[in-house]
Protein backbone atom coordinates (compact mmCIF):
# COMPACT_ATOMS: atom_id res chain seq x y z
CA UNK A 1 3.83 -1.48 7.84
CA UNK A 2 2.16 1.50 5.74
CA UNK A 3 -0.89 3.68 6.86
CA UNK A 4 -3.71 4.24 5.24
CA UNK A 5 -5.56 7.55 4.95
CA UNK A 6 -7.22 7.58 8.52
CA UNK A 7 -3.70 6.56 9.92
CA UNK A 8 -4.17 2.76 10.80
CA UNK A 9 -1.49 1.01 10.34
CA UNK A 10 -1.51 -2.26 7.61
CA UNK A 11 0.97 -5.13 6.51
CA UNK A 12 3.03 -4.41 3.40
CA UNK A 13 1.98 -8.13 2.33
CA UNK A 14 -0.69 -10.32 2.81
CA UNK A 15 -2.30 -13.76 2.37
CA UNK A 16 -5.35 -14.43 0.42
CA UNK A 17 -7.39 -17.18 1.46
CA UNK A 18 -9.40 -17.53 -1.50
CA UNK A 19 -10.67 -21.08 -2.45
CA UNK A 20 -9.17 -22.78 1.12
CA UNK A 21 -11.11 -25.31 2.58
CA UNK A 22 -11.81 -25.36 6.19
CA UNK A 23 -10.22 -27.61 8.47
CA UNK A 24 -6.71 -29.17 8.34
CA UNK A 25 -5.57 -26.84 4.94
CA UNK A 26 -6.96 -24.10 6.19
CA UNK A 27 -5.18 -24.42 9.71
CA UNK A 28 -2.00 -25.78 8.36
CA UNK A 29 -1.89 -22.76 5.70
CA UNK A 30 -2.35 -19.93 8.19
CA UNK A 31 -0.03 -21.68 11.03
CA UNK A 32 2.82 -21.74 8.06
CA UNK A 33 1.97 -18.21 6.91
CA UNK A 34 1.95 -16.82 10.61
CA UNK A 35 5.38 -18.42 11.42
CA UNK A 36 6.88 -17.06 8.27
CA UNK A 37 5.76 -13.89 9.01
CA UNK A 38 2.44 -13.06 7.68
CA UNK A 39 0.15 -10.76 9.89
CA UNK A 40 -2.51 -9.81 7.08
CA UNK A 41 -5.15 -12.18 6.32
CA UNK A 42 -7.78 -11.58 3.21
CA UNK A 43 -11.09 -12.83 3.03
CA UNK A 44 -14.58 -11.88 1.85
CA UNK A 45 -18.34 -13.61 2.75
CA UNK A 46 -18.16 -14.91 -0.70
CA UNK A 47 -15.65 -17.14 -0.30
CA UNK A 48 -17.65 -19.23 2.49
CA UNK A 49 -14.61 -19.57 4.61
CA UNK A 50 -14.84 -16.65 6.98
CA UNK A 51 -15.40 -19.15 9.93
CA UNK A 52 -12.80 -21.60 8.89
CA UNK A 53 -10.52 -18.66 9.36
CA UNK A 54 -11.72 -17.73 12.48
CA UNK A 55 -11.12 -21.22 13.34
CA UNK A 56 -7.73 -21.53 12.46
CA UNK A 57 -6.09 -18.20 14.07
CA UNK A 58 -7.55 -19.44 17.57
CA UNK A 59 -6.49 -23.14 16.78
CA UNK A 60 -3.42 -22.00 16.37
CA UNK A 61 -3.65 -19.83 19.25
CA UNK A 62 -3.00 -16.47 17.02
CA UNK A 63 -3.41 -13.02 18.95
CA UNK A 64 -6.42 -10.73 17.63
CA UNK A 65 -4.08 -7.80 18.27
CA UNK A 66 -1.07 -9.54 16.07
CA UNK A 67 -3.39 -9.91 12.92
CA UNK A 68 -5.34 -7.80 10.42
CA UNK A 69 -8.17 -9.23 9.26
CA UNK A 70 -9.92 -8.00 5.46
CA UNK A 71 -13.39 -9.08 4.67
CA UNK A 72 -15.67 -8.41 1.70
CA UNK A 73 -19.37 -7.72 1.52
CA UNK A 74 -21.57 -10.02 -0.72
CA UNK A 75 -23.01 -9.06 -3.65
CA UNK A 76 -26.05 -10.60 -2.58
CA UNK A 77 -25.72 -8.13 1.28
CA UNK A 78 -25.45 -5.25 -0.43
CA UNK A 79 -27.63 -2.32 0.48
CA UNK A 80 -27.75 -0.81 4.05
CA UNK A 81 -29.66 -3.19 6.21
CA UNK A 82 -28.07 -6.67 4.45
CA UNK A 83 -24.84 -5.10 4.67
CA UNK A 84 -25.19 -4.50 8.51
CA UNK A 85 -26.59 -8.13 9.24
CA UNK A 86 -24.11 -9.80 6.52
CA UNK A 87 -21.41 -7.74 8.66
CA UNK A 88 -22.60 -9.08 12.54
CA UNK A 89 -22.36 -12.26 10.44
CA UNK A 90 -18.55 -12.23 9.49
CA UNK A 91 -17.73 -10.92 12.86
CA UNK A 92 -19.44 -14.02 14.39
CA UNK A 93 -17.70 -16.27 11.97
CA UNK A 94 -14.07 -14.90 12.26
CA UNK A 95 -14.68 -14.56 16.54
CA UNK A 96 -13.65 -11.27 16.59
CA UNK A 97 -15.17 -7.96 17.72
CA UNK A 98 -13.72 -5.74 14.91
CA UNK A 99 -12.55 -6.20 11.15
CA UNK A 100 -9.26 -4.41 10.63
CA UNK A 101 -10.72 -3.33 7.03
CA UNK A 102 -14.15 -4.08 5.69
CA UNK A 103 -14.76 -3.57 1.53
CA UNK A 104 -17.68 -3.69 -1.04
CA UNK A 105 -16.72 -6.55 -3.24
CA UNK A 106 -17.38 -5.40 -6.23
CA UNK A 107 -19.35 -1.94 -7.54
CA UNK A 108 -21.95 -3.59 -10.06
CA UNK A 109 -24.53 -0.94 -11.41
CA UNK A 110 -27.12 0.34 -8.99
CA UNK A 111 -25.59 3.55 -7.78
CA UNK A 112 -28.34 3.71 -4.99
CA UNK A 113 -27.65 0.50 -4.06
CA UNK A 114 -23.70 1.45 -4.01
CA UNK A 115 -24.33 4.46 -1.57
CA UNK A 116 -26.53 2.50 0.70
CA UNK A 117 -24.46 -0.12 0.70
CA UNK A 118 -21.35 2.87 1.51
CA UNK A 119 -23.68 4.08 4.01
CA UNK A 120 -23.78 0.90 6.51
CA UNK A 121 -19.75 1.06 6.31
CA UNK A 122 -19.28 4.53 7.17
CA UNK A 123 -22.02 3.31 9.80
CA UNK A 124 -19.94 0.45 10.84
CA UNK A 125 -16.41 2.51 10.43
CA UNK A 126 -18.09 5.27 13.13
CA UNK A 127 -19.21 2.53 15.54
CA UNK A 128 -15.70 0.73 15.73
CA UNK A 129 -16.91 -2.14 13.94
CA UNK A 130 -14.46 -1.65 11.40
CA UNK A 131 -11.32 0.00 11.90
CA UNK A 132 -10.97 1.20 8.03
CA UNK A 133 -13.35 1.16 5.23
CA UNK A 134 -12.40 0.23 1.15
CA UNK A 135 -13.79 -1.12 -2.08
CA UNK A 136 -13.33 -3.73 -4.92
CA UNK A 137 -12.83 -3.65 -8.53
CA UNK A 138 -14.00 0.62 -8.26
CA UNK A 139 -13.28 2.11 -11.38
CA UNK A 140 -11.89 5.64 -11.77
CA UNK A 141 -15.84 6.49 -12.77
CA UNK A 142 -16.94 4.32 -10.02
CA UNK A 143 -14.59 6.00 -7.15
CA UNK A 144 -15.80 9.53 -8.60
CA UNK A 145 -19.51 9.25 -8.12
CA UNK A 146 -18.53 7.44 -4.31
CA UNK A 147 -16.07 10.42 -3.56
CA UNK A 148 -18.53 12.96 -4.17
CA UNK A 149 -21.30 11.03 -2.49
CA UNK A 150 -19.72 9.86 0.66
CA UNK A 151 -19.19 11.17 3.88
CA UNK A 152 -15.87 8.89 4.64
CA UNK A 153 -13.60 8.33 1.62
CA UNK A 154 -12.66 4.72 0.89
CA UNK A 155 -9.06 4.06 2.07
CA UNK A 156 -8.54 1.25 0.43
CA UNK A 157 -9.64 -0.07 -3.53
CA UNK A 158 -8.57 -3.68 -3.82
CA UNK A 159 -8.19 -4.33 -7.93
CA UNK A 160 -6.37 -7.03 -9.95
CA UNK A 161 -2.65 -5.77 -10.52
CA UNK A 162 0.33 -7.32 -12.27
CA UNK A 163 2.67 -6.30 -14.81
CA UNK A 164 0.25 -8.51 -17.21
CA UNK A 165 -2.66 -6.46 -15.82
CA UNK A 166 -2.30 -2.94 -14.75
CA UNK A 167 -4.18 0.29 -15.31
CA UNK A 168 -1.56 3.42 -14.43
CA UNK A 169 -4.25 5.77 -14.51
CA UNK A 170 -6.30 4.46 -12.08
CA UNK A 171 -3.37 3.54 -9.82
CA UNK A 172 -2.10 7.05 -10.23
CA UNK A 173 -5.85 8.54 -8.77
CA UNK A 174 -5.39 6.44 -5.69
CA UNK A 175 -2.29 7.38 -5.03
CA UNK A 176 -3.89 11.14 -5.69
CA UNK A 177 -6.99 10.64 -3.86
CA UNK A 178 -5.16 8.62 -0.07
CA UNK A 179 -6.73 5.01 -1.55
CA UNK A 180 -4.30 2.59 -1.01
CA UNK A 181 -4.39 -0.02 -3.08
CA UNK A 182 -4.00 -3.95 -2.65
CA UNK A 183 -3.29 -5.85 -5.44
CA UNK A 184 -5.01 -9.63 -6.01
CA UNK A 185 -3.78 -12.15 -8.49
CA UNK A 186 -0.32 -10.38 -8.48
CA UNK A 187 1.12 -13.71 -9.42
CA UNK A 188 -0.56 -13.54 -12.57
CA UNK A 189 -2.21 -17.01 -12.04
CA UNK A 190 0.95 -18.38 -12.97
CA UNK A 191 1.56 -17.04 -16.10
CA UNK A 192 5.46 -16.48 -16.33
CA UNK A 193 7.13 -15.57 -19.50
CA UNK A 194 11.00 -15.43 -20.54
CA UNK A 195 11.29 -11.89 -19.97
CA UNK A 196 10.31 -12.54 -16.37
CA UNK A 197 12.26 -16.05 -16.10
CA UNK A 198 15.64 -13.91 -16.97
CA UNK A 199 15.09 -11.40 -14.32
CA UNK A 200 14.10 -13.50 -11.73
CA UNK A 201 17.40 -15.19 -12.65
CA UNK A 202 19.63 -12.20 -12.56
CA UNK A 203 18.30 -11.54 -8.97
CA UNK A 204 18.54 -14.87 -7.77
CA UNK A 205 14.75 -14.73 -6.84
CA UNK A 206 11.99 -16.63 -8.24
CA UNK A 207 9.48 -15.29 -10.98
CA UNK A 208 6.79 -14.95 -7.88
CA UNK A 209 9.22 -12.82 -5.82
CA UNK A 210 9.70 -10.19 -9.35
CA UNK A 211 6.37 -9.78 -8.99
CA UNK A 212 5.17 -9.32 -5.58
CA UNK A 213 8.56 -6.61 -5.35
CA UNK A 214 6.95 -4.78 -8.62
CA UNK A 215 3.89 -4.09 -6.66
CA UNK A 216 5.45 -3.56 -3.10
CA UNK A 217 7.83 -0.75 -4.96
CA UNK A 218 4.98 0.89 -5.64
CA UNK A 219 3.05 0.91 -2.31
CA UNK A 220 1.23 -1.59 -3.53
CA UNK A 221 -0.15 -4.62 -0.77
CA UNK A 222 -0.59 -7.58 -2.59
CA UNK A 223 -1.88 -10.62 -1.49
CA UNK A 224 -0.78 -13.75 -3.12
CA UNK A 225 -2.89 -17.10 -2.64
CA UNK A 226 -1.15 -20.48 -1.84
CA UNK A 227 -1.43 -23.31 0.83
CA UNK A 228 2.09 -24.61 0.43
CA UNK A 229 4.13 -23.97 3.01
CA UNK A 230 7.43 -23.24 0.95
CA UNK A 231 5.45 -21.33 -1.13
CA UNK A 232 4.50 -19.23 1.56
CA UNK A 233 7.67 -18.44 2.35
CA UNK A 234 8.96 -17.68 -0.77
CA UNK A 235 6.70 -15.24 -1.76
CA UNK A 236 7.38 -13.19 1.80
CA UNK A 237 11.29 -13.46 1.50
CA UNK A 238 11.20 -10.03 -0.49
CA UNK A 239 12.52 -7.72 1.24
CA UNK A 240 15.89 -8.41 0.67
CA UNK A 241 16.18 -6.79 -2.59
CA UNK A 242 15.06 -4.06 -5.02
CA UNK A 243 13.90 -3.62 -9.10
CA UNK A 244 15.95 -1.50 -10.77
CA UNK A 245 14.32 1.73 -12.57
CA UNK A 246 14.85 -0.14 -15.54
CA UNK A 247 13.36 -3.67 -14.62
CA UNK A 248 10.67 -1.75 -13.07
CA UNK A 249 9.95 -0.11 -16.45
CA UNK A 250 10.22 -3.33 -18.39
CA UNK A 251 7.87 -4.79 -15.89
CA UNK A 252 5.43 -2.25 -16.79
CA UNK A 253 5.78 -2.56 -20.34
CA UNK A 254 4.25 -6.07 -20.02
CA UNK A 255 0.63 -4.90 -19.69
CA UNK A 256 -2.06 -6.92 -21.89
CA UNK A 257 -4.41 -5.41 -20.41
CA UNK A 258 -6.36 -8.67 -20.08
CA UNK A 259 -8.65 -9.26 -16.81
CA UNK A 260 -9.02 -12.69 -15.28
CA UNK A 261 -12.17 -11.83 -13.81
CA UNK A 262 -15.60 -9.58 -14.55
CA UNK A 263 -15.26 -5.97 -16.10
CA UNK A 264 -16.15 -3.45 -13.29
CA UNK A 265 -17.84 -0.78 -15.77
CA UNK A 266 -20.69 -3.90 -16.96
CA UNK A 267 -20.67 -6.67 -14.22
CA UNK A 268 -23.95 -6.35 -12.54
CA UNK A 269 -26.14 -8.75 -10.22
C-alpha cells in the first residue's frame, strides 16, 4: 500500500476493467483477480460497465471495506451539476456509498468547464462521497492552471506510462507537487521488443512483469487490463524481484514518445 497526499491509503497495483462485458467475464475476471490478490479495481462512466462491476464484487461476495474502487467522470457530465448527478449515478451502479478515488477523465479545453467540473469533486471529496479526488491525461499546463485554481489539489493524475511512452518531466512535477500517479496501458498494448524479451529472460519473468516492476519502482500504480485468469496472476507475481539501475535506465531509454490515445493539449468535446 502507498498514500496519497491526503493520507488514504491505495494498492500498489490494480486492475483495469476497461472493455469487460458484464456478466459471466466480468464476474469470472474480478473473482480470479480478487483471489490472486488484487484489491484495486479501475473504472470510469465511459466504459458502461460501472454496474457490471458492482455486480460482480457482491456476486462474489467481495467486502466494500477490502476493495478500492476508481471511477471516471464523462466527458459528456462534466461541469458542476452533471458531474454531481453523473456521480449519484456511479455510486448507484457500483452499490456502494463512497468511491475510494473519483477523477476527471480527461481535461479537454474549456477551462471554466474544467473548474466547475473540479468544483463538484472537491464538493463530493468534502461530503465523503469520495474519499480522494484525481485527474486524467492533465498536462503539466493543464495541472498548473487547476493548482492555482483549486481549493483541494488533485492527488492523483492517471496518464498513459510505459517505457514506450513516458514523459519524465511531467512525472517528475507529480512527484513534486504530492500527485501520485497511475499508469494505464503499462503493457504497452502488447508491443514487446528484443531488448525487453532478453531482460525478461535474464530475470526469469515475463515481458509483462519488466514492465509493470518499471513503473512500481517508481511509485508508479499501474493498472494492467486482462480477463485471463493466468494472466492475472502473472502480472501481480512482481514483487519478488527488482530492475537494476541499469535495466531501469535502459527501460527508460525506450521512449517513442508515441500516444495510443488523444493528445491532452488539443482533444476537446
Amino acid at each position: 500500500m502507498i498514500s496519497l497526499s491526503n493520507g488514504i491509503k491505495m494498492p500498489v497495483i490494480g486492475l483495469g476493467v476497461y472493455k469487460m462485458n458484464a456478466g459471466d467475464e466480468m464476474n469470472n475476471a474480478i473473482k480470479a483477480a480478487y483471489d490472486a490478490g488484487y484489491r484495486l479495481f479501475d473504472t470510469a462512466q465511459m466504459y458502461g460497465n460501472e454496474k457490471a462491476l458492482g455486480d460482480a464484487l457482491i456476486a462474489n461476495k467481495i467486502p466494500r471495506s477490502e476493495v478500492f474502487l476508481v471511477s471516471k467522470v464523462d466527458n459528456g457530465n462534466q461541469w458542476y451539476q452533471e458531474t454531481i448527478k453523473s456521480l449519484h449515478e456511479t455510486l448507484d451502479k457500483l452499490q456502494t456509498t463512497y468511491l475510494d478515488s473519483f477523477l476527471i477523465h480527461w481535461p479537454g479545453q474549456n477551462k471554466e468547464r474544467m473548474l466547475s467540473t473540479w468544483h463538484a469533486m472537491e464538493e463530493a471529496y468534502q461530503q465523503g462521497l469520495v474519499h480522494s479526488i484525481g485527474v486524467c491525461n492533465f498536462e503539466i499546463s493543464q495541472l498548473e492552471f487547476l493548482l492555482a485554481h483549486c481549493q483541494i489539489s488533485p492527488m492523483i493524475n492517471q496518464i498513459e506510462n510505459s517505457p514506450l511512452m513516458h514523459d519524465t518531466e511531467l512525472t517528475d512535477y507529480c512527484k513534486t507537487h504530492d500527485i501520485r500517479i497511475m499508469a494505464w496501458a503499462p503493457l504497452q498494448r502488447g508491443k514487446f521488443n528484443d531488448t525487453l524479451a532478453e531482460m525478461a529472460g535474464r530475470y526469469q519473468k515475463t515481458p509483462a512483469q519488466i514492465l509493470l516492476r518499471w513503473n512500481i519502482e517508481q511509485g508508479i500504480i499501474p493498472i494492467p487490463k486482462s480477463k485471463n485468469p493466468d494472466r492475472l496472476r502473472e502480472n501481480i507475481a512482481v514483487f519478488d524481484f527488482k530492475l537494476t539501475a541499469e535495466d531501469m535506465k535502459t527501460l527508460d531509454q525506450m521512449n517513442q514518445g508515441k500516444r495510443t490515445s488523444f493528445d491532452p493539449l488539443t482533444f476537446d468535446f
